[in-house]
N, C-alpha and C. Protein backbone atom coordinates (compact mmCIF):
# COMPACT_ATOMS: atom_id res chain seq x y z
N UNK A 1 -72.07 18.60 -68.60
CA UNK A 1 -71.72 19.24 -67.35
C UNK A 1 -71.65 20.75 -67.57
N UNK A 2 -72.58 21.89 -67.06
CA UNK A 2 -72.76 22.87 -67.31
C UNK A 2 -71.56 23.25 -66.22
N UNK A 3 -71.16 23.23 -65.51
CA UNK A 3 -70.24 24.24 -64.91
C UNK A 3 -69.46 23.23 -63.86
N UNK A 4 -67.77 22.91 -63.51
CA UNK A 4 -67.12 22.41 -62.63
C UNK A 4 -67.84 22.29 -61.16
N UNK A 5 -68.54 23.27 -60.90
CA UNK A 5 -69.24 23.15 -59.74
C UNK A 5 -70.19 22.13 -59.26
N UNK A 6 -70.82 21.71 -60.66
CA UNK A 6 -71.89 20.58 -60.53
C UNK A 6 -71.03 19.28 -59.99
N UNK A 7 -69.86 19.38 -60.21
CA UNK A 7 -69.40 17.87 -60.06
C UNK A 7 -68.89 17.71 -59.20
N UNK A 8 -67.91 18.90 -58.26
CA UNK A 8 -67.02 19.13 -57.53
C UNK A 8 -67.57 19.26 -56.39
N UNK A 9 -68.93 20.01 -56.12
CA UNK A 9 -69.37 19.65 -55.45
C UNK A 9 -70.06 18.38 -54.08
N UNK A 10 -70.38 17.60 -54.82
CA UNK A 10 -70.88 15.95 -54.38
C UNK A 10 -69.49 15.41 -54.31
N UNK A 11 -68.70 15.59 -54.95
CA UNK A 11 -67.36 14.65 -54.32
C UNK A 11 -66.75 15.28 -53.42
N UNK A 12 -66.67 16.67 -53.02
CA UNK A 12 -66.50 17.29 -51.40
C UNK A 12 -67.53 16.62 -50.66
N UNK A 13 -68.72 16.97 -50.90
CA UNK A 13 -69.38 16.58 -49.64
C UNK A 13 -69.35 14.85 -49.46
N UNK A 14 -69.39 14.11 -50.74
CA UNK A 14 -69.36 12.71 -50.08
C UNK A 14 -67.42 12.45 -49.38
N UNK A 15 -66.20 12.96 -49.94
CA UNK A 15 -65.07 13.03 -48.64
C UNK A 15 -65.39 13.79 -47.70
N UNK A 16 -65.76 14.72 -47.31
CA UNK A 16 -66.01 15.57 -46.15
C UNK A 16 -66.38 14.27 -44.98
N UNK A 17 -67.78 13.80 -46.09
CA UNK A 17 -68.64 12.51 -44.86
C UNK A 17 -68.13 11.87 -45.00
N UNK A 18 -67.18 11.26 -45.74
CA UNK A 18 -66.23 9.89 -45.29
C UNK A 18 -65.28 10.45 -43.96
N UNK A 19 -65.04 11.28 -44.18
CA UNK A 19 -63.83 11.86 -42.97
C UNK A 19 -64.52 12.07 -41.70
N UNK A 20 -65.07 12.47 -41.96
CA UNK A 20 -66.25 12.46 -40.28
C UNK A 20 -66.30 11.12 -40.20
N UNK A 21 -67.07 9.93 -40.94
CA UNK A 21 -67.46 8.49 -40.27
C UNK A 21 -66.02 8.08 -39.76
N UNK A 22 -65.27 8.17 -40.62
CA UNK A 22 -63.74 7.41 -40.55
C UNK A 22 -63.44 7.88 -39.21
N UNK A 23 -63.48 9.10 -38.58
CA UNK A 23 -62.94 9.94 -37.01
C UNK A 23 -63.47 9.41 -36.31
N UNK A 24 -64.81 8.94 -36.27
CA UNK A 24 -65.75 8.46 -35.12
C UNK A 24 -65.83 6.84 -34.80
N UNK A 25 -65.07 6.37 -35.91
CA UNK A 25 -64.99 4.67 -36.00
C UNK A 25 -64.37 4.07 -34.67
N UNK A 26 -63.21 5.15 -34.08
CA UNK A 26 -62.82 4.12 -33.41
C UNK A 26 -63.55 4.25 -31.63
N UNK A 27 -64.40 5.66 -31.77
CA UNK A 27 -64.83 5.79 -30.60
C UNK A 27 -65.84 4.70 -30.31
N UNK A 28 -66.37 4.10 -31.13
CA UNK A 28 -67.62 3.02 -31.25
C UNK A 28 -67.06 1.60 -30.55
N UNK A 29 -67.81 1.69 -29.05
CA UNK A 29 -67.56 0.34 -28.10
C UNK A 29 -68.57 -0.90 -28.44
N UNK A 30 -69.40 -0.74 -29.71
CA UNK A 30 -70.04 -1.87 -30.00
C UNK A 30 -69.80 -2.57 -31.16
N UNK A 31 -69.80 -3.85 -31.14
CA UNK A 31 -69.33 -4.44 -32.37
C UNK A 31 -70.21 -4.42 -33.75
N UNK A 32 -71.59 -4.41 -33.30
CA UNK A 32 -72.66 -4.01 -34.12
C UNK A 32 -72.87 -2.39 -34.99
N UNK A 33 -72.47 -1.77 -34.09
CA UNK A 33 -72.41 -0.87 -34.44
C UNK A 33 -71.22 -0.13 -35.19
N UNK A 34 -69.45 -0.80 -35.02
CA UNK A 34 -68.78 -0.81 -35.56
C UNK A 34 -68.81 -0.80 -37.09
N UNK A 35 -69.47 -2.63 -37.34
CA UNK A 35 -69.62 -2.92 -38.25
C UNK A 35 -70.59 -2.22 -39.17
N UNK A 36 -71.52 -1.63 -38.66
CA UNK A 36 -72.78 -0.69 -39.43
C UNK A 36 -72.03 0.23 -39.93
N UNK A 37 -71.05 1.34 -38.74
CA UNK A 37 -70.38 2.25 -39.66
C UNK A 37 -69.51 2.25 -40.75
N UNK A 38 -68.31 1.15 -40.84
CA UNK A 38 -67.60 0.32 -41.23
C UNK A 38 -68.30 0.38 -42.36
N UNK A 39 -69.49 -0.08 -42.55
CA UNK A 39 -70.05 -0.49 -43.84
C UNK A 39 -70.55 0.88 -44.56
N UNK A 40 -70.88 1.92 -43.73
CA UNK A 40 -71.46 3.16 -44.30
C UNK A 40 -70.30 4.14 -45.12
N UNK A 41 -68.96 4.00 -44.18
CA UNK A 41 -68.02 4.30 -44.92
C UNK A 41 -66.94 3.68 -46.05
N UNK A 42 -67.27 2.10 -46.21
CA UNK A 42 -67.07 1.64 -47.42
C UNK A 42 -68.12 1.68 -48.20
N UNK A 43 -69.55 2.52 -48.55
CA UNK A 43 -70.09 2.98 -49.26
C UNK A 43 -69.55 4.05 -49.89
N UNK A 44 -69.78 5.08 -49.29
CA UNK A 44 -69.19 6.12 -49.13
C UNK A 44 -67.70 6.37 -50.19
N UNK A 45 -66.58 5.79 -49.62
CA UNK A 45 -65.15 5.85 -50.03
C UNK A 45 -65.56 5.11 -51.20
N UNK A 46 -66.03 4.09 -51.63
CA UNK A 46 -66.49 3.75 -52.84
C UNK A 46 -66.99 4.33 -54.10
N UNK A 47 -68.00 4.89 -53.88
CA UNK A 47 -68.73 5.99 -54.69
C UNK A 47 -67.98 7.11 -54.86
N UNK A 48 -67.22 7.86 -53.84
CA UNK A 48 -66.55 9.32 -53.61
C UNK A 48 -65.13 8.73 -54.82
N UNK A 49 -64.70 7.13 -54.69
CA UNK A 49 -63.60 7.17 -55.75
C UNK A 49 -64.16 6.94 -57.18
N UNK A 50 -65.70 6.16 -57.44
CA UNK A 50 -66.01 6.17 -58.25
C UNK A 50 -66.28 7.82 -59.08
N UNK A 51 -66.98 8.46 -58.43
CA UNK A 51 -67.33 9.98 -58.83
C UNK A 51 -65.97 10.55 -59.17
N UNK A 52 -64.72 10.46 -58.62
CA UNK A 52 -63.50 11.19 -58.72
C UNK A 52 -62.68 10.92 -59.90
N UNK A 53 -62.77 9.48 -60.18
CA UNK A 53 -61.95 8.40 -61.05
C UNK A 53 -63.04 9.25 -62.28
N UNK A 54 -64.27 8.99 -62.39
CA UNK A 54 -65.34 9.77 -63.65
C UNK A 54 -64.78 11.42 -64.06
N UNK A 55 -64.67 11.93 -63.27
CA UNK A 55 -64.41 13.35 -63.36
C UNK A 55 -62.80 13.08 -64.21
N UNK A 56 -62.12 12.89 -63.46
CA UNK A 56 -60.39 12.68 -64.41
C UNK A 56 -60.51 12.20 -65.55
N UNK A 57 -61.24 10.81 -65.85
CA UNK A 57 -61.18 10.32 -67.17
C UNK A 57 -62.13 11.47 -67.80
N UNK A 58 -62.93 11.82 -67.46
CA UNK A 58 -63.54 12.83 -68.39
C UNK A 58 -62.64 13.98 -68.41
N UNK A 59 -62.22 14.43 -67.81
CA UNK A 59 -61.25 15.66 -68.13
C UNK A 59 -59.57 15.48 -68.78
N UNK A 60 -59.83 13.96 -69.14
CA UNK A 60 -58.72 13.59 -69.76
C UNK A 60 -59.13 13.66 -71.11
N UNK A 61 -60.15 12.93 -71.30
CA UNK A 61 -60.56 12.99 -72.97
C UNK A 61 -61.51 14.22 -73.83
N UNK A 62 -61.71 15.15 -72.01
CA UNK A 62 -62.34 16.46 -72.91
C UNK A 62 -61.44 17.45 -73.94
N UNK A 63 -61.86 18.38 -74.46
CA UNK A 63 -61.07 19.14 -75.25
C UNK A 63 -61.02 20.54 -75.03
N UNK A 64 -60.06 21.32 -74.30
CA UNK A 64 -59.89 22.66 -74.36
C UNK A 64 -60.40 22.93 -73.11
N UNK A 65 -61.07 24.08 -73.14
CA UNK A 65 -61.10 24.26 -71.31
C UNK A 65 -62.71 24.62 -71.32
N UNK A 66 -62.82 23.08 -71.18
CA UNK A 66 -64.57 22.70 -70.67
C UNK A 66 -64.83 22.49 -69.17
N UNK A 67 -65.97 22.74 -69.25
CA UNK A 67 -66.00 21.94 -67.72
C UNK A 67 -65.49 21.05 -67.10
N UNK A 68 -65.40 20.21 -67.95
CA UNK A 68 -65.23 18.77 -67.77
C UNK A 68 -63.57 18.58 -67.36
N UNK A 69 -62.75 19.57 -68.17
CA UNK A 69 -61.48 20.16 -68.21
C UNK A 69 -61.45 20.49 -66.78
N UNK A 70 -61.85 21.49 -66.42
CA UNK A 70 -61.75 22.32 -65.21
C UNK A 70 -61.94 21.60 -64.10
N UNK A 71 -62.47 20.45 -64.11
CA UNK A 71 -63.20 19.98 -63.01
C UNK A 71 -62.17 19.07 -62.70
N UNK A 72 -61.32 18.36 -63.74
CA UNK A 72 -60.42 17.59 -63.25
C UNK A 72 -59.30 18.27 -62.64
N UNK A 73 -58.88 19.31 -63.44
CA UNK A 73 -57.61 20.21 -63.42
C UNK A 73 -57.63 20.54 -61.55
N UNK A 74 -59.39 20.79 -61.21
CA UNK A 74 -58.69 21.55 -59.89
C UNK A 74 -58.86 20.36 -59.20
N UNK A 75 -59.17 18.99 -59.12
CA UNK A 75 -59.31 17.93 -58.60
C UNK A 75 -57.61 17.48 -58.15
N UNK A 76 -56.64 17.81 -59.31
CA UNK A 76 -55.43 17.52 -59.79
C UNK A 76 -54.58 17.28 -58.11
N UNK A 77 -54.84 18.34 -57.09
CA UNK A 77 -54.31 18.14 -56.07
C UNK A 77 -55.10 16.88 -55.11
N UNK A 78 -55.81 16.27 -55.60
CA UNK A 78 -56.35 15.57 -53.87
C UNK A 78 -56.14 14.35 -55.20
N UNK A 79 -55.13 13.89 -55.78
CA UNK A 79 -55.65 12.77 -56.63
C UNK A 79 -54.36 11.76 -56.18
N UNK A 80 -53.38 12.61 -55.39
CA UNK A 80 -52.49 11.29 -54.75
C UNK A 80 -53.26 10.65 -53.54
N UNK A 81 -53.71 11.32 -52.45
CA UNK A 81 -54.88 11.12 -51.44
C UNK A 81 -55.38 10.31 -51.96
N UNK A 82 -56.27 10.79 -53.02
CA UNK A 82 -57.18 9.60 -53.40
C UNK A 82 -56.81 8.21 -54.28
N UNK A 83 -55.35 7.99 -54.55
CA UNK A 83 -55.42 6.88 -54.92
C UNK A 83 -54.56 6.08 -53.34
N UNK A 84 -54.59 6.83 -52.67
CA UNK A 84 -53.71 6.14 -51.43
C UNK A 84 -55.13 5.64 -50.74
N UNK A 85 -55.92 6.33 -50.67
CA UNK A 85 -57.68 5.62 -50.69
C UNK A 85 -57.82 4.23 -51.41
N UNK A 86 -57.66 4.48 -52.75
CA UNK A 86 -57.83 3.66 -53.13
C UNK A 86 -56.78 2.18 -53.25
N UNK A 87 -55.89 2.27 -52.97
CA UNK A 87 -54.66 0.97 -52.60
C UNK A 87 -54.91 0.75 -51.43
N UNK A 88 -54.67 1.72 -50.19
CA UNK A 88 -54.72 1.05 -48.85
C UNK A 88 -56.07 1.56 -47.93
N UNK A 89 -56.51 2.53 -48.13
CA UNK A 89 -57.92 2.25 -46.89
C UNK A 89 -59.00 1.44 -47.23
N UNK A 90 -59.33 1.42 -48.91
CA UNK A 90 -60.62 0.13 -49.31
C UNK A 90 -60.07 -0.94 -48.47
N UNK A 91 -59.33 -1.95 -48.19
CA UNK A 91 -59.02 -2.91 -47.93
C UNK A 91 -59.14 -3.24 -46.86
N UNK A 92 -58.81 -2.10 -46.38
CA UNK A 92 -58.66 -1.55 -44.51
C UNK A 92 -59.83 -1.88 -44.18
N UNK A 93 -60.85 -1.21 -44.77
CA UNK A 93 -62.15 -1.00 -44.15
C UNK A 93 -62.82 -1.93 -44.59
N UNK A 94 -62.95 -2.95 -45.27
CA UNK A 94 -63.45 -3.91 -46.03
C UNK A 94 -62.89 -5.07 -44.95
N UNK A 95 -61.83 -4.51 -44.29
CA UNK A 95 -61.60 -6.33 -43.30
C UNK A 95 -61.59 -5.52 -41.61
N UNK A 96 -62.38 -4.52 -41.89
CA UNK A 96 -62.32 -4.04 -40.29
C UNK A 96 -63.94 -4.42 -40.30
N UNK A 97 -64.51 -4.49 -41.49
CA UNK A 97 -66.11 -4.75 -41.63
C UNK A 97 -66.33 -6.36 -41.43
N UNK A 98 -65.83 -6.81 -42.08
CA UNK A 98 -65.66 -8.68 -41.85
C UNK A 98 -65.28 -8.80 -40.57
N UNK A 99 -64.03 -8.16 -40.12
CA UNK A 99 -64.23 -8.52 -38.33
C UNK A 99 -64.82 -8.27 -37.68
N UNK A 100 -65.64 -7.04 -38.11
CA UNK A 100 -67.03 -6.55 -36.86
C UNK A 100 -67.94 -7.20 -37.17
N UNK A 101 -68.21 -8.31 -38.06
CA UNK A 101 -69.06 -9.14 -38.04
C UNK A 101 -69.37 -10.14 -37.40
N UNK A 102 -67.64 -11.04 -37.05
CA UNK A 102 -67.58 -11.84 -36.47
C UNK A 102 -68.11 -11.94 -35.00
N UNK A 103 -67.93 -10.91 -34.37
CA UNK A 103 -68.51 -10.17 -33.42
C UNK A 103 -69.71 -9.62 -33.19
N UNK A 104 -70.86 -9.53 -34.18
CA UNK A 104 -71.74 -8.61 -34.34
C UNK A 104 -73.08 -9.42 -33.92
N UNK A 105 -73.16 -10.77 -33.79
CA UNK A 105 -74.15 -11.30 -33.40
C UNK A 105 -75.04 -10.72 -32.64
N UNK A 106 -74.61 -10.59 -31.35
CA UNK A 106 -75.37 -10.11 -30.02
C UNK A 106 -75.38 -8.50 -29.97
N UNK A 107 -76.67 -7.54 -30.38
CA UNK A 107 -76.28 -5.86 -30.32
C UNK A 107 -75.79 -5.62 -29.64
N UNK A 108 -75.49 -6.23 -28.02
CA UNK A 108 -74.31 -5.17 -27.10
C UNK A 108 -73.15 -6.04 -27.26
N UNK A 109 -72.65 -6.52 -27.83
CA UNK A 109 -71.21 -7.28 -27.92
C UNK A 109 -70.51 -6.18 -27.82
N UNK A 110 -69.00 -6.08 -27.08
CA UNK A 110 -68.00 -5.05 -27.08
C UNK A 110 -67.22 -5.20 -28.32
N UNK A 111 -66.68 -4.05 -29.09
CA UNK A 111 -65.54 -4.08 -29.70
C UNK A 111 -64.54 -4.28 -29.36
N UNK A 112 -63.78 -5.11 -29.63
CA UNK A 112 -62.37 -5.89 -29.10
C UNK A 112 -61.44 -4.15 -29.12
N UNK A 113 -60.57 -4.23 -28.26
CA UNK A 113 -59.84 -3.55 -28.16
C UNK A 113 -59.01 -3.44 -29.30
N UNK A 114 -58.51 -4.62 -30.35
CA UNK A 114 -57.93 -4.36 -31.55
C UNK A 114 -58.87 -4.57 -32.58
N UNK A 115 -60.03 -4.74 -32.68
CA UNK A 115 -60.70 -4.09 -33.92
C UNK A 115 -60.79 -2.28 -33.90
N UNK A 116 -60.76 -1.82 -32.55
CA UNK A 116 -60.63 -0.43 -32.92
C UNK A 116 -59.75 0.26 -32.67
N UNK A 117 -58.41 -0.77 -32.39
CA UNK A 117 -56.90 0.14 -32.87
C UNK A 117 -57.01 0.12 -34.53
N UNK A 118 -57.70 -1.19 -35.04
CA UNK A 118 -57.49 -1.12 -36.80
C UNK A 118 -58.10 -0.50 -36.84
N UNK A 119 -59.72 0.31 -36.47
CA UNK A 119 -60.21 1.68 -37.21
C UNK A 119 -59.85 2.61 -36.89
N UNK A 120 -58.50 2.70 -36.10
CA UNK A 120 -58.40 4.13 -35.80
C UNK A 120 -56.85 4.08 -36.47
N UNK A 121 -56.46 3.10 -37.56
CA UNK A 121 -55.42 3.21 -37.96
C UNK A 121 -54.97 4.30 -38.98
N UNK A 122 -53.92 5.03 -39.33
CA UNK A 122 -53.53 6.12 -39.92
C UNK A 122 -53.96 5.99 -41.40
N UNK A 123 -54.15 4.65 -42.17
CA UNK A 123 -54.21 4.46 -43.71
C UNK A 123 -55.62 4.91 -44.15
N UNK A 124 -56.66 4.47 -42.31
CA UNK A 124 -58.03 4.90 -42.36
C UNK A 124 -58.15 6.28 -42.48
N UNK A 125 -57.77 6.71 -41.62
CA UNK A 125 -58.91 8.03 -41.50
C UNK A 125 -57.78 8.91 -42.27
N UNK A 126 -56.66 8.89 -42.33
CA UNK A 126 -55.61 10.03 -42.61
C UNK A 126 -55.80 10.36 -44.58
N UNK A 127 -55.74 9.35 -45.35
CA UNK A 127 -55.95 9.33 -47.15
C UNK A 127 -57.41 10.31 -46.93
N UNK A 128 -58.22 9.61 -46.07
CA UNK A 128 -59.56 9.75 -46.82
C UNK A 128 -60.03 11.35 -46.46
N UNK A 129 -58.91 12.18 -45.09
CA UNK A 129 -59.66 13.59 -44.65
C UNK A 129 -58.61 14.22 -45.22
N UNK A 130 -57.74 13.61 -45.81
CA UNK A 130 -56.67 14.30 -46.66
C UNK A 130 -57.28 14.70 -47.99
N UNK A 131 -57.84 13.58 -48.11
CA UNK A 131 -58.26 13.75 -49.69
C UNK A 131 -59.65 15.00 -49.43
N UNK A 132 -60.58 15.13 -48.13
CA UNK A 132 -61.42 16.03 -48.61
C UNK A 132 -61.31 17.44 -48.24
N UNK A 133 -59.75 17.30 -47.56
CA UNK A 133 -59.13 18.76 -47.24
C UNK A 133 -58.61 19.13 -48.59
N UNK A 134 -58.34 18.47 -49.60
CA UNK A 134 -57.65 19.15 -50.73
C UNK A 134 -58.98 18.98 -51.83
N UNK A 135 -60.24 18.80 -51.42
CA UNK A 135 -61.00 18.68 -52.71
C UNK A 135 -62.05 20.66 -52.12
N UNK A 136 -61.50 21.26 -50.96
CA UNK A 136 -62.41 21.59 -50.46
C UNK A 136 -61.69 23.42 -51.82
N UNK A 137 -60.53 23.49 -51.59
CA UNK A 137 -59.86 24.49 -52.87
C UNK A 137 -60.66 24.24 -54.03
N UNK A 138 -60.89 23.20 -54.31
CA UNK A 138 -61.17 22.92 -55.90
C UNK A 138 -62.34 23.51 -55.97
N UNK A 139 -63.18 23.06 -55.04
CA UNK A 139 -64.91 23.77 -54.88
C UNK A 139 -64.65 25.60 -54.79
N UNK A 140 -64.15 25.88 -54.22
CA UNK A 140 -64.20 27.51 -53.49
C UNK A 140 -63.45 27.89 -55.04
N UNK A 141 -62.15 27.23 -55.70
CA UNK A 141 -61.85 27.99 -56.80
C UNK A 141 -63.11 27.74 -57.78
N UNK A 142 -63.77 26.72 -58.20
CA UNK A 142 -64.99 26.53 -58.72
C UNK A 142 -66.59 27.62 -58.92
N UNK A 143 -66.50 27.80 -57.31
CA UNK A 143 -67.36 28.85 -57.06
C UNK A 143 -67.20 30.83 -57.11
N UNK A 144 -65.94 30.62 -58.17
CA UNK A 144 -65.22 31.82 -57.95
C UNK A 144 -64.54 32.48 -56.57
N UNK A 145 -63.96 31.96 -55.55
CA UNK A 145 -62.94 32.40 -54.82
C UNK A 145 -61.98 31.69 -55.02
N UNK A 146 -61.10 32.13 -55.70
CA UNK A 146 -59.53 31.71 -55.76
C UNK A 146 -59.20 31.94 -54.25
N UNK A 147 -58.85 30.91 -53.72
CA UNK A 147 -58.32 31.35 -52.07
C UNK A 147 -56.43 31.18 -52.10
N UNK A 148 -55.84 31.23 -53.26
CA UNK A 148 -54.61 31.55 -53.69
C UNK A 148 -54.12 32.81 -54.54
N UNK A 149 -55.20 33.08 -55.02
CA UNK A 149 -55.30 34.24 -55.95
C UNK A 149 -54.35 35.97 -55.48
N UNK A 150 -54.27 35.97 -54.13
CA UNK A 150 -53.95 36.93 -53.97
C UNK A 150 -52.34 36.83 -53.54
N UNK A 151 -51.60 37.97 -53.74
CA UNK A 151 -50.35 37.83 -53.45
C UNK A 151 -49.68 37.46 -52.23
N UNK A 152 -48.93 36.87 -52.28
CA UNK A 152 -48.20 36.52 -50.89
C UNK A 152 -48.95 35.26 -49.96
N UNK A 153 -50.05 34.18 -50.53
CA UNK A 153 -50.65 33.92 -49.70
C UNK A 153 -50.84 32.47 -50.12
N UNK A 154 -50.22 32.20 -51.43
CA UNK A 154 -49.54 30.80 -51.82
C UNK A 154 -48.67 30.17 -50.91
N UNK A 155 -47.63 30.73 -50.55
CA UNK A 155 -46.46 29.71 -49.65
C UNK A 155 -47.42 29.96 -48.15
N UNK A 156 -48.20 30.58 -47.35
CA UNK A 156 -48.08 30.61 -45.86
C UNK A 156 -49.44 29.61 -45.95
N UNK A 157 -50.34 29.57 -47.34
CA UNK A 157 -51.44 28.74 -47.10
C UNK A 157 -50.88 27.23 -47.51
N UNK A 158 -50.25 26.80 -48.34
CA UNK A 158 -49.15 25.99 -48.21
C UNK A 158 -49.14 25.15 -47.22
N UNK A 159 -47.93 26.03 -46.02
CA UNK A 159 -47.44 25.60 -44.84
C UNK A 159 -48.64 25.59 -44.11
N UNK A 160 -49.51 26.75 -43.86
CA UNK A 160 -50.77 26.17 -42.69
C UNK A 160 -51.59 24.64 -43.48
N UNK A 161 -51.59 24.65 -44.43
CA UNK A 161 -52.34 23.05 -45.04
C UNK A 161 -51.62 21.73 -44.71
N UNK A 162 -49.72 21.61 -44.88
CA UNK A 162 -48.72 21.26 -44.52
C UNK A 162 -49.39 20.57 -43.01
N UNK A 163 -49.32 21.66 -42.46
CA UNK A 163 -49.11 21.74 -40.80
C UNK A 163 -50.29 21.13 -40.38
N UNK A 164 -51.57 21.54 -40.99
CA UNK A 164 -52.85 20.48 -40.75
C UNK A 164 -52.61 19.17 -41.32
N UNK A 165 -51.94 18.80 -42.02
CA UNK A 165 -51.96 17.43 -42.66
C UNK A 165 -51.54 16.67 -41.53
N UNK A 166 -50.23 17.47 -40.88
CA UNK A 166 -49.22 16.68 -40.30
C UNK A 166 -50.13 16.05 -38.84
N UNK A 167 -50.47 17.57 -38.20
CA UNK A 167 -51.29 17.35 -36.99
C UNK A 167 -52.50 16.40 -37.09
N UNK A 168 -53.24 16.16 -38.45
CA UNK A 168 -54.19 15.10 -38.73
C UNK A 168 -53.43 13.55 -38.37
N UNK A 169 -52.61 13.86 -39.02
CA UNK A 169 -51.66 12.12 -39.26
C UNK A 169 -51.37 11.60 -37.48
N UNK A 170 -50.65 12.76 -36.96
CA UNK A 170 -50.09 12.64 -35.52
C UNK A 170 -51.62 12.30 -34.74
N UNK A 171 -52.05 12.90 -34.77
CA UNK A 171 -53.50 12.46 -33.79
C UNK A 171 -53.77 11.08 -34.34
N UNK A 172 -54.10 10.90 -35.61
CA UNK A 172 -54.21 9.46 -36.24
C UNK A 172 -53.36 8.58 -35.30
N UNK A 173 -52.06 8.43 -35.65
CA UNK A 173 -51.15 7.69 -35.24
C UNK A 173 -51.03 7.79 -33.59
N UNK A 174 -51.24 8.71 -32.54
CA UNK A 174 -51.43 8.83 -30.73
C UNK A 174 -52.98 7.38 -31.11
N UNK A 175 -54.38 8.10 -31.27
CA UNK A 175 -54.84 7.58 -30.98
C UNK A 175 -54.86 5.65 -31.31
N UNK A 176 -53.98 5.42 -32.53
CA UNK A 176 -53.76 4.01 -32.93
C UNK A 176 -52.87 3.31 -31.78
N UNK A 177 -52.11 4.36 -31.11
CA UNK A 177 -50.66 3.62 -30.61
C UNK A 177 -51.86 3.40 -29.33
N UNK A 178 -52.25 4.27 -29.13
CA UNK A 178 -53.19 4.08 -27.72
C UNK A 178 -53.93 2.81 -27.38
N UNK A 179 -54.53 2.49 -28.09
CA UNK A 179 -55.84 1.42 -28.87
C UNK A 179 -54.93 -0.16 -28.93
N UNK A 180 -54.08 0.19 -29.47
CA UNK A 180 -52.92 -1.03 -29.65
C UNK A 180 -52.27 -1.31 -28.59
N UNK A 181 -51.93 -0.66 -27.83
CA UNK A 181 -51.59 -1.00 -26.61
C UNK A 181 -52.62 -1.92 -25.62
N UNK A 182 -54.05 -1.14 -25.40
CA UNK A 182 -54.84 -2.01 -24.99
C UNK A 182 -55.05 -3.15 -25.38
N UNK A 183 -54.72 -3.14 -26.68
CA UNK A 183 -55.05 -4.54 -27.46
C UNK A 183 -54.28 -5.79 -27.27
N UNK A 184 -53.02 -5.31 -26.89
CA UNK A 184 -52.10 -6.19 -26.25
C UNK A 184 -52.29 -7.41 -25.29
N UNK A 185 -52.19 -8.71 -25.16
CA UNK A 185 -52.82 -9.80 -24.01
C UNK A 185 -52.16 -8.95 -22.70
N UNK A 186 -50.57 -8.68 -22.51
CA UNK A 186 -50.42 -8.85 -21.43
C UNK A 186 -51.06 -7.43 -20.60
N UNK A 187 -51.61 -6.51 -21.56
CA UNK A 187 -52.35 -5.16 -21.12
C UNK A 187 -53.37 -5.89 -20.54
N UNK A 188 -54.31 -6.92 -21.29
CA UNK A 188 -55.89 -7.13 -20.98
C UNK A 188 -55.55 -7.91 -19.70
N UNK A 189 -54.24 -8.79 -19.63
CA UNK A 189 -54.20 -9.66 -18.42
C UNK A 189 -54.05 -8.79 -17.07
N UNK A 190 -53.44 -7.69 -17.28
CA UNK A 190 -52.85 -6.67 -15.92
C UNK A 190 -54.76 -6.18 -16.06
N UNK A 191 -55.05 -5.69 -17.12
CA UNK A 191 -56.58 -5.16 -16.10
C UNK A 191 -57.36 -6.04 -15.89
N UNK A 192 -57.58 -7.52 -15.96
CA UNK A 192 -58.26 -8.35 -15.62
C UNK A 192 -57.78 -8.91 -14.21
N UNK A 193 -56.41 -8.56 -13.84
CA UNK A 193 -55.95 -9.11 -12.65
C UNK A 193 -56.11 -8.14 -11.58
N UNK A 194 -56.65 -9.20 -10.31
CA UNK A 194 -57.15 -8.62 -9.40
C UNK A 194 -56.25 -7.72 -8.20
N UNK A 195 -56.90 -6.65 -7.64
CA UNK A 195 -56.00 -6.03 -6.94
C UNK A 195 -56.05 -6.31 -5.71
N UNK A 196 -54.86 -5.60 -5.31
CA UNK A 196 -54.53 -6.60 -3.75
C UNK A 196 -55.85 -5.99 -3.08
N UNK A 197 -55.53 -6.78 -2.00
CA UNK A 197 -56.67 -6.90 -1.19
C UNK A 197 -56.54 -6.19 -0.04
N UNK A 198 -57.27 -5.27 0.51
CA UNK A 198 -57.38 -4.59 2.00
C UNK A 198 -57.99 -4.83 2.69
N UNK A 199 -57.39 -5.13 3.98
CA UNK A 199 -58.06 -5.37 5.11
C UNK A 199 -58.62 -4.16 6.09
């Protein structure tokens, strides 16, 4: 590995694209198409933990301050993210994919109202754009911009990262509560029931 950049690179951009598929999962009203994405982003989150998990063990058994060193060291922050990836969204997305199957027969089949409260659940999308908001420092310190480097700009970048995490999670969690609600029988029974009648 000639330089931290080579590596740090491809594991931003493959979380970056997990975090985009994961946002758009739950807008998807087809079951076919659910399941297609579903499956693109358990590619994806797969490989992005395989590449991440490679980089640490190698920068565990390198020696002194190699690449290989460096590459883990600035990884060091997105590595709780990414094992919260790895305990609870693989699983997530691995049985939100089996249920869009069940469904997936016919290309216009609808997505059930609770298959896409579960993709729009917080364990989904929240680990995995967490994890490529904190891999995105590691690249920029990589490429020579320390974006901490300068005085005074550790604690307020901090709190603005803080404050995006939080507002990520909260939108997560509105749009789940939303989704779940519909998903509810006695929700589907009130919009299936007919309205009074005018004469």
């Amino acid at each position: 590995m000639e330089s931290p950049l080579a590596a740090l690179l491809p594991i931003t951009v493959l979380w970056l694209a997990a975090g985009v598929v994961a946002d758009g999962l739950p807008r998807l009203d087809r079951a076919r198409a659910l399941r297609r994405r579903a499956g693109h982003l358990l590619v994806l989150t797969l490989v992005g933990l395989t590449l991440t998990g490679t980089v640490l063990a190698t920068g565990l058994f390198s020696a002194g301050n190699s690449p290989a060193d460096q590459a883990a060291t600035a990884l060091n922050l997105a590595g709780l993210p990414t094992l919260m990836v790895a305990v609870c969204t693989v699983r997530r997305v691995r049985r939100l994919w089996a249920g869009a199957g069940a469904f997936a027969a016919a290309p216009e089949t609808p997505a059930p109202h609770g298959l896409r409260a579960a993709a729009a659940h917080p364990l989904i999308g929240l680990p995995l754009q967490v994890t490529a908001v904190l891999t995105v420092p590691a690249v920029a310190a990589a490429g020579g911009t320390d974006l901490l480097a300068a005085p005074g700009v550790t604690g307020p970048a901090i709190t603005v990262g803080a404050l995006g995490i939080l507002a990520i999670g909260v939108r997560h969690a509105l749009r789940h509560s939303r989704l779940a609600e519909r998903a509810r029988p006695d929700a589907q029974r009130s919009a299936r029931a007919p309205g009074p009648l005018h004469v």
